[in-house]
Every structure is written in C-alpha cells, then in structure tokens.
N, C-alpha and C. Protein backbone atom coordinates (compact mmCIF):
# COMPACT_ATOMS: atom_id res chain seq x y z
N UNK A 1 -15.89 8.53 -17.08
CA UNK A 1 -15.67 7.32 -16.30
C UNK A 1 -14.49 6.51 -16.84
N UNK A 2 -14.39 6.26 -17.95
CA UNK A 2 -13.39 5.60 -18.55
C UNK A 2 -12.08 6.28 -18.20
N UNK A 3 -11.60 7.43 -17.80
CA UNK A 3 -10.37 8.09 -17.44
C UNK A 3 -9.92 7.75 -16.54
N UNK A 4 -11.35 7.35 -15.48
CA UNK A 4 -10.85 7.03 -14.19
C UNK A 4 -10.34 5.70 -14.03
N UNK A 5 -11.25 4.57 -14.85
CA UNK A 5 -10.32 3.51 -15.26
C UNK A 5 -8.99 3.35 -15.49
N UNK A 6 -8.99 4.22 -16.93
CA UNK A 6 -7.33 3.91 -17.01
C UNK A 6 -6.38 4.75 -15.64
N UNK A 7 -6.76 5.31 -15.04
CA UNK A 7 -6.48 5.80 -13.89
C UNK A 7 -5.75 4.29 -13.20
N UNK A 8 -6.59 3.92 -12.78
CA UNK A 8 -6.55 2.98 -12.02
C UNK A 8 -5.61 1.86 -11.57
N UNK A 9 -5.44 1.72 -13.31
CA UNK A 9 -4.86 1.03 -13.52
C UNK A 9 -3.11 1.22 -13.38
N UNK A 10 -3.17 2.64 -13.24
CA UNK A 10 -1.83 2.54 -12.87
C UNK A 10 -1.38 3.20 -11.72
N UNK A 11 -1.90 2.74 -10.38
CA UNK A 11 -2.03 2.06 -8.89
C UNK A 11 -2.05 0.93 -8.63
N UNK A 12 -0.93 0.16 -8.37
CA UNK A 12 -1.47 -0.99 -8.36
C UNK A 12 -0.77 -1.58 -6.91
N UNK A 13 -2.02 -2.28 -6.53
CA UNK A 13 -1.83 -2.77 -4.57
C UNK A 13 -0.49 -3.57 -4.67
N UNK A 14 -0.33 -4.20 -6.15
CA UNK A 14 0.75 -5.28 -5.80
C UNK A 14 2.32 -4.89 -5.39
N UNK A 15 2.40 -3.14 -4.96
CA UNK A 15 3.49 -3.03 -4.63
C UNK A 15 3.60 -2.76 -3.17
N UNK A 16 2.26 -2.36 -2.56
CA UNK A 16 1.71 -2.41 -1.24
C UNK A 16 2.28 -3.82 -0.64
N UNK A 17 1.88 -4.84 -1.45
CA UNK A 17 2.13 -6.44 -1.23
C UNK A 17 3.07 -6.86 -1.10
N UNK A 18 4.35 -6.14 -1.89
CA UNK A 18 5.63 -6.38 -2.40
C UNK A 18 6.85 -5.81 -1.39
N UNK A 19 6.30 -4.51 -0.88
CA UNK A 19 6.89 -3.84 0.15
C UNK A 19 6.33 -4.44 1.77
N UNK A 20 5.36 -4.76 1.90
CA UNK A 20 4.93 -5.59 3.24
C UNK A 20 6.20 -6.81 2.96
N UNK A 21 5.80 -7.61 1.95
CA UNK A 21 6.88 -8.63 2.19
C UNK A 21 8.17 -8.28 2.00
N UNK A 22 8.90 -7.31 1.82
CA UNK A 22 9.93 -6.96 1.82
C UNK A 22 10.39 -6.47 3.15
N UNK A 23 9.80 -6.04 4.39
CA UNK A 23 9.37 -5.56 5.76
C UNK A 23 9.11 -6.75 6.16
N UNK A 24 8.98 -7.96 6.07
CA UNK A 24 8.81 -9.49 6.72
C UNK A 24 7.46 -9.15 7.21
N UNK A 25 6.05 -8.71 6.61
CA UNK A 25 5.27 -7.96 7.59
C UNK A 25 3.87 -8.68 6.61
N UNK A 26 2.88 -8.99 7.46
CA UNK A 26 1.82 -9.68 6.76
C UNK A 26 1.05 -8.56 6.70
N UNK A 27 -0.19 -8.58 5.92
CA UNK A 27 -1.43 -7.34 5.71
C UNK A 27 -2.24 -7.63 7.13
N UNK A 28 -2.11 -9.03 7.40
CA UNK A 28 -3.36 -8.98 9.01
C UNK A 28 -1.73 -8.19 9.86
N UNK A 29 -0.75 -7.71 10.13
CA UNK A 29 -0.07 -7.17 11.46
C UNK A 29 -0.36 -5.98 10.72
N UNK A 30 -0.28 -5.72 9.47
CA UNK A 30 -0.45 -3.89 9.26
C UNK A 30 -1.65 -3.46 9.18
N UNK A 31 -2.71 -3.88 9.40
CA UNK A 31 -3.63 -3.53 9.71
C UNK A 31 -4.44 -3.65 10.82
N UNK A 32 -3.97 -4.93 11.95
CA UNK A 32 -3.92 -4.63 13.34
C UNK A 32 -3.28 -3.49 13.75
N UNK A 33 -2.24 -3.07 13.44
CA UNK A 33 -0.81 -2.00 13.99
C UNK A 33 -1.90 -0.88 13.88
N UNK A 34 -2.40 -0.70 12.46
CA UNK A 34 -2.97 0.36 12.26
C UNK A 34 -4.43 0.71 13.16
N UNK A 35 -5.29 0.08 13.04
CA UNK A 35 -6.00 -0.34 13.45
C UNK A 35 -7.12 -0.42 12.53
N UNK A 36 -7.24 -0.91 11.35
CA UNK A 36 -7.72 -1.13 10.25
C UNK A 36 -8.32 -2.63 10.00
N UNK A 37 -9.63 -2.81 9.10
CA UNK A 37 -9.74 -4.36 8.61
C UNK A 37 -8.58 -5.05 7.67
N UNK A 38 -8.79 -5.98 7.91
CA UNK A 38 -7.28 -6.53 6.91
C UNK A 38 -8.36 -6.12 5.14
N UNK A 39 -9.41 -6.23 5.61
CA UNK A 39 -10.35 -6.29 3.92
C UNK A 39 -9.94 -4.84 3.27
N UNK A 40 -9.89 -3.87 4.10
CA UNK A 40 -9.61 -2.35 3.48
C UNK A 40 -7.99 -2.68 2.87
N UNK A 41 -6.95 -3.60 2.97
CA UNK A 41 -5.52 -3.65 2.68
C UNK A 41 -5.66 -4.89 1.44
N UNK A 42 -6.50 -5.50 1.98
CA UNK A 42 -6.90 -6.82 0.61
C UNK A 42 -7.58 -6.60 -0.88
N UNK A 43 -8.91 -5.35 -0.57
CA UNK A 43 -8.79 -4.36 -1.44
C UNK A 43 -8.16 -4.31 -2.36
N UNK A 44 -7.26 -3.13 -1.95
CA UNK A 44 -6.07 -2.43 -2.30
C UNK A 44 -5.19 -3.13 -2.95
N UNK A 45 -4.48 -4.55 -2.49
CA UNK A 45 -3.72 -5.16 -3.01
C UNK A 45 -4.50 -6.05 -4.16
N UNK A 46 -5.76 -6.33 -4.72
CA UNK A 46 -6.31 -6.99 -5.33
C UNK A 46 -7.00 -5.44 -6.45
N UNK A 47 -6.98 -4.50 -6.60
CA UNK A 47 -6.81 -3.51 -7.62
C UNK A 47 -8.18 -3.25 -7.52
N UNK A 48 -8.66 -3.09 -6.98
CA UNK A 48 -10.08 -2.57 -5.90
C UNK A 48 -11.22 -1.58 -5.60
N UNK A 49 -9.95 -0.94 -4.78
CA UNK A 49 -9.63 0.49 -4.20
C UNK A 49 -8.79 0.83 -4.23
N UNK A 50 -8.53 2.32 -3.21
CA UNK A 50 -7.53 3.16 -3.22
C UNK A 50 -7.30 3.57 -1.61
N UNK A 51 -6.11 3.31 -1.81
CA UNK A 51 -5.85 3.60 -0.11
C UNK A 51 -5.88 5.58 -0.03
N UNK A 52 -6.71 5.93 1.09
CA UNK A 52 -7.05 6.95 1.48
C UNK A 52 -5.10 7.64 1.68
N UNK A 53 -5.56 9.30 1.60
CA UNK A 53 -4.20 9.99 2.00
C UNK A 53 -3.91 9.64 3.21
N UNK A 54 -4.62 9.37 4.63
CA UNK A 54 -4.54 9.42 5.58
C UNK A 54 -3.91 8.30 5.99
N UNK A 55 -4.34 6.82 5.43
CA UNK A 55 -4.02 5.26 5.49
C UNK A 55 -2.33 5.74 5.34
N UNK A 56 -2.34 6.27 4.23
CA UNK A 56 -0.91 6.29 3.43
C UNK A 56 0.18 7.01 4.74
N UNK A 57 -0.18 7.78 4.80
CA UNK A 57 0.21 8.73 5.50
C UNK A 57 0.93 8.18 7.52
N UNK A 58 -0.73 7.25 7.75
CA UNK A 58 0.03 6.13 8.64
C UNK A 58 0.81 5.39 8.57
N UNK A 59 0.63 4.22 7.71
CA UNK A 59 2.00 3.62 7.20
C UNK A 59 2.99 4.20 7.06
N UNK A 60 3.08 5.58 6.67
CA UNK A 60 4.73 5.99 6.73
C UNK A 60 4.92 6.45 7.41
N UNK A 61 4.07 6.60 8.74
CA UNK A 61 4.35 7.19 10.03
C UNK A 61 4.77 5.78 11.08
N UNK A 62 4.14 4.79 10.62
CA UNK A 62 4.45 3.69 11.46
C UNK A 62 5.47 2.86 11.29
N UNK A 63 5.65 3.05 9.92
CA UNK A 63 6.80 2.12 8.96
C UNK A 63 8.01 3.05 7.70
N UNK A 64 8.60 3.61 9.00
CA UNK A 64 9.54 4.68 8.56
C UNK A 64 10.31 3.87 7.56
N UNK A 65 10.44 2.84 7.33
CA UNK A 65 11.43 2.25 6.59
C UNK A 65 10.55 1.75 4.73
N UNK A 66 9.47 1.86 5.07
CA UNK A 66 8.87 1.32 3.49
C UNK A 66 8.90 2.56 3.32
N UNK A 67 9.26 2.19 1.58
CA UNK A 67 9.45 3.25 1.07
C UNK A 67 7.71 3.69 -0.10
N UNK A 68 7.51 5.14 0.54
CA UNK A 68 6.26 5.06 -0.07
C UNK A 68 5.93 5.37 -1.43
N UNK A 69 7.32 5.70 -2.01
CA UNK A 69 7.13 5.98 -3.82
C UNK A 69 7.06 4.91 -4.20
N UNK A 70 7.77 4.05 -3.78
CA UNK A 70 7.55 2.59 -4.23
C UNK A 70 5.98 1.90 -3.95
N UNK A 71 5.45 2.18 -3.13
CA UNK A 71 4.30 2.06 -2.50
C UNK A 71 3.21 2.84 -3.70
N UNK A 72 3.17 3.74 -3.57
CA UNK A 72 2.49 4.93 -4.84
C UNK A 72 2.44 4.31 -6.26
N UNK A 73 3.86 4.18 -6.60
CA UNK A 73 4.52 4.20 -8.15
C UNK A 73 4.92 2.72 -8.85
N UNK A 74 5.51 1.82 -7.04
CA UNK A 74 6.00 1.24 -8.45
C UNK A 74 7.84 1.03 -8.71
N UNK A 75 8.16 2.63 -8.55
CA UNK A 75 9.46 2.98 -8.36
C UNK A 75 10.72 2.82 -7.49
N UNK A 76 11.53 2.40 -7.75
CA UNK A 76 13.04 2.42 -6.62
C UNK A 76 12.85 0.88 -5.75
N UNK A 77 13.18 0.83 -4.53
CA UNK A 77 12.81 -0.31 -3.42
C UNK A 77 12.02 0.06 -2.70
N UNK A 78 11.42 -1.22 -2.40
CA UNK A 78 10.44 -1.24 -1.58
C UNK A 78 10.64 -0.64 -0.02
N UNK A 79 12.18 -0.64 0.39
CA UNK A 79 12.56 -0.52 1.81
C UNK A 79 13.75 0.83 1.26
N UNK A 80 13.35 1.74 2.62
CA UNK A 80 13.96 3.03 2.75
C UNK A 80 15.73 2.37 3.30
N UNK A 81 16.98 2.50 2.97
CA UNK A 81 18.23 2.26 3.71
C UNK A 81 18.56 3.14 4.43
C-alpha cells in the first residue's frame, strides 16, 4: 500500500488545473463538454483520484491543443503550439 502512495504523489491534478487555465477553460465547461461531474475533475485536481485512460484520452480528443504530458507529468507547456 505504501508504494501506491508514493505513487501518487507524483500525479498531481494541479497541472490538470494549470493547463485548463492556460486554455481560458473552467473544470464546470470541461466537464459539461465531456459530459462528466465537475466532482470527478475536482477530485483529480485536489490529489484524490486518478483520471481514468479513457477521461484522458477525451480531453485530448476534445482539446487538441492541451498538452497531455504536461497534463500526466508535469513537463513542457501546458498548451500544444
């Protein structure tokens, strides 16, 4: 159990948060768009949960421009040029 902790810890929603506002885009429109609770994205950004492959997978189907390593990791910008 403890692995999965430190796991955890290095996912963190606040780049989910960081890249929405970098997209001028609130968690209630990306999760209307999606068709998701805003609570499953509030979650996530509050170190929670874990956004499913599939969630992920929408967002970068809907929002060609966030960039999702940054999203994942952490890494590069938040927005694809």
């Amino acid at each position: 159990m403890a692995g999965r902790r430190e796991k955890k810890n290095t996912i963190q929603g606040k780049w989910l948060k960081e890249a929405l506002a970098a997209q001028e885009m609130t968690v209630y429109r990306l999760a209307k768009e999606l068709g998701y609770s805003r609570e499953k994205f509030y979650r996530h950004i509050g170190n929670k949960t874990y956004l499913s492959s599939e969630s992920l997978a929408e967002i970068a189907t809907k929002f060609p421009t966030m960039n999702m390593r940054y999203v994942l990791t952490g890494e590069g910008k938040p927005i694809i040029s």
